[in-house]
Protein backbone atom coordinates (compact mmCIF):
# COMPACT_ATOMS: atom_id res chain seq x y z
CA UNK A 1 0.00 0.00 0.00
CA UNK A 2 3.07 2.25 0.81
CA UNK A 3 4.65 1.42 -2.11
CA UNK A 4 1.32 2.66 -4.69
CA UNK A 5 0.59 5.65 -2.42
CA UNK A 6 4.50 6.39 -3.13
CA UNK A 7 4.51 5.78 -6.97
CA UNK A 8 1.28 7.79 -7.29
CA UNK A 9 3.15 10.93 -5.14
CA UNK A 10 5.66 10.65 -7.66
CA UNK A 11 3.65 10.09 -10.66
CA UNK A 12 2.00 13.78 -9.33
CA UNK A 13 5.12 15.55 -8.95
CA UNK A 14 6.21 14.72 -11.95
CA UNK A 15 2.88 15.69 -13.73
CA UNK A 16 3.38 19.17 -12.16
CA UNK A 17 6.74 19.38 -12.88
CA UNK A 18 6.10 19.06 -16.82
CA UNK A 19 3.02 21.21 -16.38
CA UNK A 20 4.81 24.16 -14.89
CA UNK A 21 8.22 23.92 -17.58
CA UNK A 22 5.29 23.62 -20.48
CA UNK A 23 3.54 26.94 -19.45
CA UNK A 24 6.78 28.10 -19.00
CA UNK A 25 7.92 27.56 -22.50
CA UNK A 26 4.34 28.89 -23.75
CA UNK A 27 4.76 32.22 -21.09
CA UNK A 28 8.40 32.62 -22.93
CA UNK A 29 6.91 32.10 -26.51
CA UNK A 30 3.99 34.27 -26.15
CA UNK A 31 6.27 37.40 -25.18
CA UNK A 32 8.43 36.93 -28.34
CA UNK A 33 7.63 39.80 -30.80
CA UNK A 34 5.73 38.90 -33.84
CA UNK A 35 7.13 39.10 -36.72
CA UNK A 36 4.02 39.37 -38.59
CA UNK A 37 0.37 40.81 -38.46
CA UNK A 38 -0.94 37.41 -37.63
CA UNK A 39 0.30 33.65 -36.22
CA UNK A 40 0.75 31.25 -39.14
CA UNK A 41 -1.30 28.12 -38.52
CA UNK A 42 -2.41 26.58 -41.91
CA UNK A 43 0.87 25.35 -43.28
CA UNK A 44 2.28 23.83 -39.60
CA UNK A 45 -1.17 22.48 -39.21
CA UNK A 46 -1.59 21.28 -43.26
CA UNK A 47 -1.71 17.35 -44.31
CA UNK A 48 -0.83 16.00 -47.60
CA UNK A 49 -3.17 15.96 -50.14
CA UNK A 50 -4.13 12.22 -50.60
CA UNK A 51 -3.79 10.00 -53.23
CA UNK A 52 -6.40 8.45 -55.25
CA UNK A 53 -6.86 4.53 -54.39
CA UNK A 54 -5.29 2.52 -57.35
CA UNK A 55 -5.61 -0.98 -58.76
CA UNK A 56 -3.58 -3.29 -61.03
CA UNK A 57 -6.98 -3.72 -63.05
CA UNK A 58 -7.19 -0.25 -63.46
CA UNK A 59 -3.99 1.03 -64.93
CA UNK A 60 -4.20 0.35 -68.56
CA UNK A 61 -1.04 2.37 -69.61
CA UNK A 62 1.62 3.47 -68.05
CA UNK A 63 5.29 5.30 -68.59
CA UNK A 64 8.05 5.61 -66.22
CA UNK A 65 10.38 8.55 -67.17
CA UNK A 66 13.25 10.57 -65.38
CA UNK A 67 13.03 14.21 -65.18
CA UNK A 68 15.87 17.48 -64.17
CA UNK A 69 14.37 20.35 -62.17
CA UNK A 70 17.31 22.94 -62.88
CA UNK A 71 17.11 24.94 -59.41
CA UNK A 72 18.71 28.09 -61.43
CA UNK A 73 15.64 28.75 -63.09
CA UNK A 74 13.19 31.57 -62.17
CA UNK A 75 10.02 29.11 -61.34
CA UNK A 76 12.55 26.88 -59.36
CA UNK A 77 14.05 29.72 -57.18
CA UNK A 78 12.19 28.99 -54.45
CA UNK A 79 12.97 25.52 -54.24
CA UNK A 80 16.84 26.59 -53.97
CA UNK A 81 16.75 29.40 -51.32
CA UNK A 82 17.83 29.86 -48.48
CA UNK A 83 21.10 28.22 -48.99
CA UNK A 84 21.18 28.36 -45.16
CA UNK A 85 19.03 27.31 -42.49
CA UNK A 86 16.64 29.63 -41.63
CA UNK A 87 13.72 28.90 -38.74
CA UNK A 88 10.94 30.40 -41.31
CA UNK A 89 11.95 28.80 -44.66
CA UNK A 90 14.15 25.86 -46.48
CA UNK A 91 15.23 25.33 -49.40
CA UNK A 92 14.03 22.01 -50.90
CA UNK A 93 17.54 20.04 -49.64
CA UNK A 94 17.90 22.03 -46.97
CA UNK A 95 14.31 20.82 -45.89
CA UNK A 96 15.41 17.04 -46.80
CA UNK A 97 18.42 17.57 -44.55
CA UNK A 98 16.35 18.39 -41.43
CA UNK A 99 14.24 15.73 -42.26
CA UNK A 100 16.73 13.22 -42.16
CA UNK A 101 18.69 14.38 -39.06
CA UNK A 102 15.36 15.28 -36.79
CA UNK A 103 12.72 12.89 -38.13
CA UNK A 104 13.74 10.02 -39.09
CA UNK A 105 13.71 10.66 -42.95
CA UNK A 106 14.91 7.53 -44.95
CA UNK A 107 17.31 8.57 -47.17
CA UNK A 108 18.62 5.86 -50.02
CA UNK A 109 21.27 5.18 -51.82
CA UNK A 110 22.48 6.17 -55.37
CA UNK A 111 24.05 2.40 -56.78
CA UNK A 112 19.97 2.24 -57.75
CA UNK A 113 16.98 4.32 -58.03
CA UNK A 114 14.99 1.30 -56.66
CA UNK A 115 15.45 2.23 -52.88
CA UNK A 116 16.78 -0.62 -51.70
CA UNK A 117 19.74 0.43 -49.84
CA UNK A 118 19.43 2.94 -46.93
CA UNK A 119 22.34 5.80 -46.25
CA UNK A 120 22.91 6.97 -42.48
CA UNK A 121 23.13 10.82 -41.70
CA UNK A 122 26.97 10.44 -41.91
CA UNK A 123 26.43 9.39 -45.53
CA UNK A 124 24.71 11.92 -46.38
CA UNK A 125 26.60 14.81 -44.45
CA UNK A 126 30.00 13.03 -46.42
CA UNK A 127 28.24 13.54 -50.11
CA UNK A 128 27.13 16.96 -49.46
CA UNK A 129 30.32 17.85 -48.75
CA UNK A 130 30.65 17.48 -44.83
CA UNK A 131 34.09 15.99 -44.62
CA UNK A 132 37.15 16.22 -42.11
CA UNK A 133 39.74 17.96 -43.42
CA UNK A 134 43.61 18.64 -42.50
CA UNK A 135 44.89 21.96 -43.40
CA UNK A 136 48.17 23.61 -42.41
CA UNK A 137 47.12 26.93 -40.19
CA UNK A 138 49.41 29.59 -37.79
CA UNK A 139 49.67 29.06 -34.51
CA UNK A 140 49.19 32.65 -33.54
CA UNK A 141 51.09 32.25 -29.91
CA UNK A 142 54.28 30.41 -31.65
CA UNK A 143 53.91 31.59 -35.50
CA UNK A 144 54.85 28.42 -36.05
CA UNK A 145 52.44 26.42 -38.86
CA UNK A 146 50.70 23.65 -37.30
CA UNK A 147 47.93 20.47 -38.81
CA UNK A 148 44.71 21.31 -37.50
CA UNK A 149 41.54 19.13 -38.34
CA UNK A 150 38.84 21.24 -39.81
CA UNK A 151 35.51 20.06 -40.25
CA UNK A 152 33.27 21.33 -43.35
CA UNK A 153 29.88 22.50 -43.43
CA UNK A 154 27.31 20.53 -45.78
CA UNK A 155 27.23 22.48 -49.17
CA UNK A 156 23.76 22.55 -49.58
CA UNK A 157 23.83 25.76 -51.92
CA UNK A 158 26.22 23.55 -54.46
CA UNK A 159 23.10 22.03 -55.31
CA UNK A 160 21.85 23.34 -58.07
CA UNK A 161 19.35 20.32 -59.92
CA UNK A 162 17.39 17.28 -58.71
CA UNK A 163 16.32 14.16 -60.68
CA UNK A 164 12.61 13.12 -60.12
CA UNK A 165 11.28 9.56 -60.85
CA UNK A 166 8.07 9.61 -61.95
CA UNK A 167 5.25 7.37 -63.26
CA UNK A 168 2.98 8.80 -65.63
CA UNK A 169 -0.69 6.62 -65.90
CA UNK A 170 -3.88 6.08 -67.62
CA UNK A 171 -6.44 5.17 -64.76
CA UNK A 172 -9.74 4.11 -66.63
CA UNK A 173 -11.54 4.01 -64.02
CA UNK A 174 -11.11 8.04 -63.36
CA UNK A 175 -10.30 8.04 -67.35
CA UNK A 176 -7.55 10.29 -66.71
CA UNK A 177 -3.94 10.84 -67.43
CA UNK A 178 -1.86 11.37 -64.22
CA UNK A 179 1.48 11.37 -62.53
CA UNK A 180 2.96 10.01 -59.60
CA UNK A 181 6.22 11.01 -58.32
CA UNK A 182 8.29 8.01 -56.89
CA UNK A 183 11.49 10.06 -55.57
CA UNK A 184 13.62 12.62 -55.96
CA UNK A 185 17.39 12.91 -55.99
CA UNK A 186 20.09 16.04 -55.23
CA UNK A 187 22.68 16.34 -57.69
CA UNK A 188 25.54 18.43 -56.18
CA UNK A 189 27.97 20.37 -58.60
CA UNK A 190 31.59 20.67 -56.91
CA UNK A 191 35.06 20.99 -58.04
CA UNK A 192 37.16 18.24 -57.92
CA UNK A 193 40.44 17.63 -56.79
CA UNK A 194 41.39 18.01 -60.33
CA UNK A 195 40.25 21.44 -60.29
CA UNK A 196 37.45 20.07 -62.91
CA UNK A 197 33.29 20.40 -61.97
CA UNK A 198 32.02 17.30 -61.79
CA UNK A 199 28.01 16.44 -61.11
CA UNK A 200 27.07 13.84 -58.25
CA UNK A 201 23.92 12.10 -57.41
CA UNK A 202 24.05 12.42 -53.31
CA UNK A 203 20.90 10.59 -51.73
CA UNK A 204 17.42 9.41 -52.96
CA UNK A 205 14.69 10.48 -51.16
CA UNK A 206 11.15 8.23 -51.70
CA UNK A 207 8.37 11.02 -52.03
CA UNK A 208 5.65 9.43 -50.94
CA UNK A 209 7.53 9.02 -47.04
CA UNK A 210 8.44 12.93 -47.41
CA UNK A 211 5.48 14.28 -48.15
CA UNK A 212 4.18 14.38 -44.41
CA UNK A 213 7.27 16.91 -43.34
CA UNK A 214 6.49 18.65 -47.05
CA UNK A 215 3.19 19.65 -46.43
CA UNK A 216 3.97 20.78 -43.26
CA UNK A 217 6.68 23.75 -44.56
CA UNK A 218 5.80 26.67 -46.91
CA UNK A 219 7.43 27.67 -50.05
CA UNK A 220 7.94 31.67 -50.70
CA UNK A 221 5.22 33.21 -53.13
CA UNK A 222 6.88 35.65 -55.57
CA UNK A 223 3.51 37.35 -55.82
CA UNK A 224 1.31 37.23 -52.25
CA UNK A 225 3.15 36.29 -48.69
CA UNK A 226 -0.30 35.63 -47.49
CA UNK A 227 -0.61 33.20 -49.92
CA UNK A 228 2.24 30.45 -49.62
CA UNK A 229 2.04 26.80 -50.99
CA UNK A 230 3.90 24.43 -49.09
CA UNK A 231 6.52 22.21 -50.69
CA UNK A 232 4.00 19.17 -51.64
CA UNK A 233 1.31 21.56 -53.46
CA UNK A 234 4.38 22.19 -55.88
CA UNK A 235 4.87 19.37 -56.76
CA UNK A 236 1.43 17.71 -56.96
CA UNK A 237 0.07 20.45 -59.01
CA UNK A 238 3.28 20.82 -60.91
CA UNK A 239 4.22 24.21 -60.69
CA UNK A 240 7.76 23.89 -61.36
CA UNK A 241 10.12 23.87 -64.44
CA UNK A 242 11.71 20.71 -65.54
CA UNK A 243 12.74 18.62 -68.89
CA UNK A 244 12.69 14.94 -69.52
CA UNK A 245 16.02 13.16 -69.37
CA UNK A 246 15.32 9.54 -69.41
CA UNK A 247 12.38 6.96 -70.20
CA UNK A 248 11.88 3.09 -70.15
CA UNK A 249 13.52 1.54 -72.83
CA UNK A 250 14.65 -1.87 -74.17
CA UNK A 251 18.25 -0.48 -73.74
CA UNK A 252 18.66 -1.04 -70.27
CA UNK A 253 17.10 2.17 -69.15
CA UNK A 254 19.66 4.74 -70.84
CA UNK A 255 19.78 8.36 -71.02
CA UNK A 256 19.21 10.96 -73.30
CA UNK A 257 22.79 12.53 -72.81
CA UNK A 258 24.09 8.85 -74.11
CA UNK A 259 22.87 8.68 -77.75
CA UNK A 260 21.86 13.09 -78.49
CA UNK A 261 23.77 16.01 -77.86
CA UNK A 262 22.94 19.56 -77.65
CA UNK A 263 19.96 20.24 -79.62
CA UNK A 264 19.22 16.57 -80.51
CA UNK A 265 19.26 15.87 -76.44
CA UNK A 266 16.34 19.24 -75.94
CA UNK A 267 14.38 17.77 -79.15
CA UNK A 268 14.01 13.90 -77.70
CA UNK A 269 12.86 15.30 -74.52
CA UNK A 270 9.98 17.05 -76.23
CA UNK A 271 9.44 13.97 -78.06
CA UNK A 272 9.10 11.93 -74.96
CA UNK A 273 6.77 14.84 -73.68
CA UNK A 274 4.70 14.93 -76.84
CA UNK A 275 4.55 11.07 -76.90
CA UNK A 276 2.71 11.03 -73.34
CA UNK A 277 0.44 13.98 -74.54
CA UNK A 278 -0.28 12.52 -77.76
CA UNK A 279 -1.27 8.78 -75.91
CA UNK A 280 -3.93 10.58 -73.90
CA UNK A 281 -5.48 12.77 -76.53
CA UNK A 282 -5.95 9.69 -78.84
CA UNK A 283 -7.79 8.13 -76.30
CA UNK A 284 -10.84 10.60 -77.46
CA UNK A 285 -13.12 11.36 -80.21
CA UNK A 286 -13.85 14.70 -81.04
């Protein structure tokens, strides 16, 4: 009896305890100044917009291609900025960085686009440039020049595209072209030891486990501030600029960039483009 009248005594202090640092934390957050004219709630508070159910039976055509979303572009600007962290915006990496180091993001590796292989966060800090360098510095009480370790931030703004797999699909049942977006890869541009730039496919990311922490952070409106979309209404209604850089094909899945150049490479992804357009609009009778 001692023992449960003890337990509950503590179960009571501790209740209090939490209580009192909780309305601290609110007391200390409520006197912050506002940076704003009101409290942002719909984005923090916003789910992802949901699927429609599929079936086997009902997909009667379908195309898996590869896509580039060039982050220098004006549509794609806010996809790339900040290049920092910032606690009121990320930029599209930047937001699947956090993700990854504070809630429990999967990120994949790049031997596939399948998703079979997981990365840890030290992976990923390593191919976006986090590494452990030794450098020869001054001591400045001796003058005398010294190997110190210096450790290197994640590059985050040398990322300047990322790859998207995608399905496109004919559902008969909604009798409807549409798109799925299967995942989405950073390609980081460095300089290499050579002194040469050199592009590098650093993690896969499957969309459909991201798009939780997506919807739940806004992306900056060049036109309204009231008015911000968060990072999965971009991409579900597809307001970002991109070409085609790869399809499904009997050669082993190859690029563009390995049989056109230059002009030929920008025609054949129009005529991928034009092929998935053309599918859907013979489907009808006019």
């Amino acid at each position: 009896m001692r023992k449960q009248i003890f337990i509950l005594l503590i179960a009571v202090f501790g209740l209090t305890f939490f209580t009192q640092i909780n309305a601290q934390e609110y007391e200390e957050l409520a006197a912050r100044p506002l940076d704003n004219i009101f409290e942002k709630e719909h984005i923090a508070n916003k789910k992802p917009i949901p699927y429609p159910s599929l079936r086997e039976a009902d997909i009667v055509w379908s195309k898996k291609v590869w896509r580039i979303i060039d982050l220098r572009e004006k549509i794609n600007l806010p996809l790339y900025y900040p290049t920092d962290f910032s606690d009121d915006r990320y930029s599209l990496v930047g937001l699947f960085v956090h993700g990854i180091q504070f809630y429990g993001l999967p990120a994949y590796s790049t031997h596939d686009d399948e998703f079979k292989v997981m990365m840890s966060i030290d992976d990923v800090q390593r191919v976006m440039g986090a590494t452990t360098e030794t450098q020869i510095v001054v001591n400045p009480d001796t003058g005398e020049e010294i190997e110190q370790e210096v450790t290197r931030d994640m590059r985050l703004d040398e990322v300047k595209q990322i790859m998207v797999k995608e399905i496109w699909y004919f559902d008969k049942t909604y009798s409807r072209m549409d798109v799925r977006i299967m995942g989405m890869c950073p390609i980081r541009e460095s300089i290499n030891e050579a002194g040469e730039p050199e592009k590098r496919q650093t993690f896969w990311i499957y969309f459909p486990e991201a798009r939780e922490l997506l919807a739940k952070h806004e992306v900056f409106n060049f036109t309204n501030d009231a008015q911000r979309r968060s990072f999965d209404d971009i991409f579900i209604k597809r307001y970002f600029g991109s070409y085609i850089t790869q399809e499904t094909n009997v050669y082993n899945n190859r690029n563009i960039e390995s049989y056109s150049m230059g002009i030929d490479a920008a025609l054949e992804s129009e005529r991928i483009k034009h092929s998935i357009f053309q599918f859907e609009h013979d489907l009808w009778q006019f």
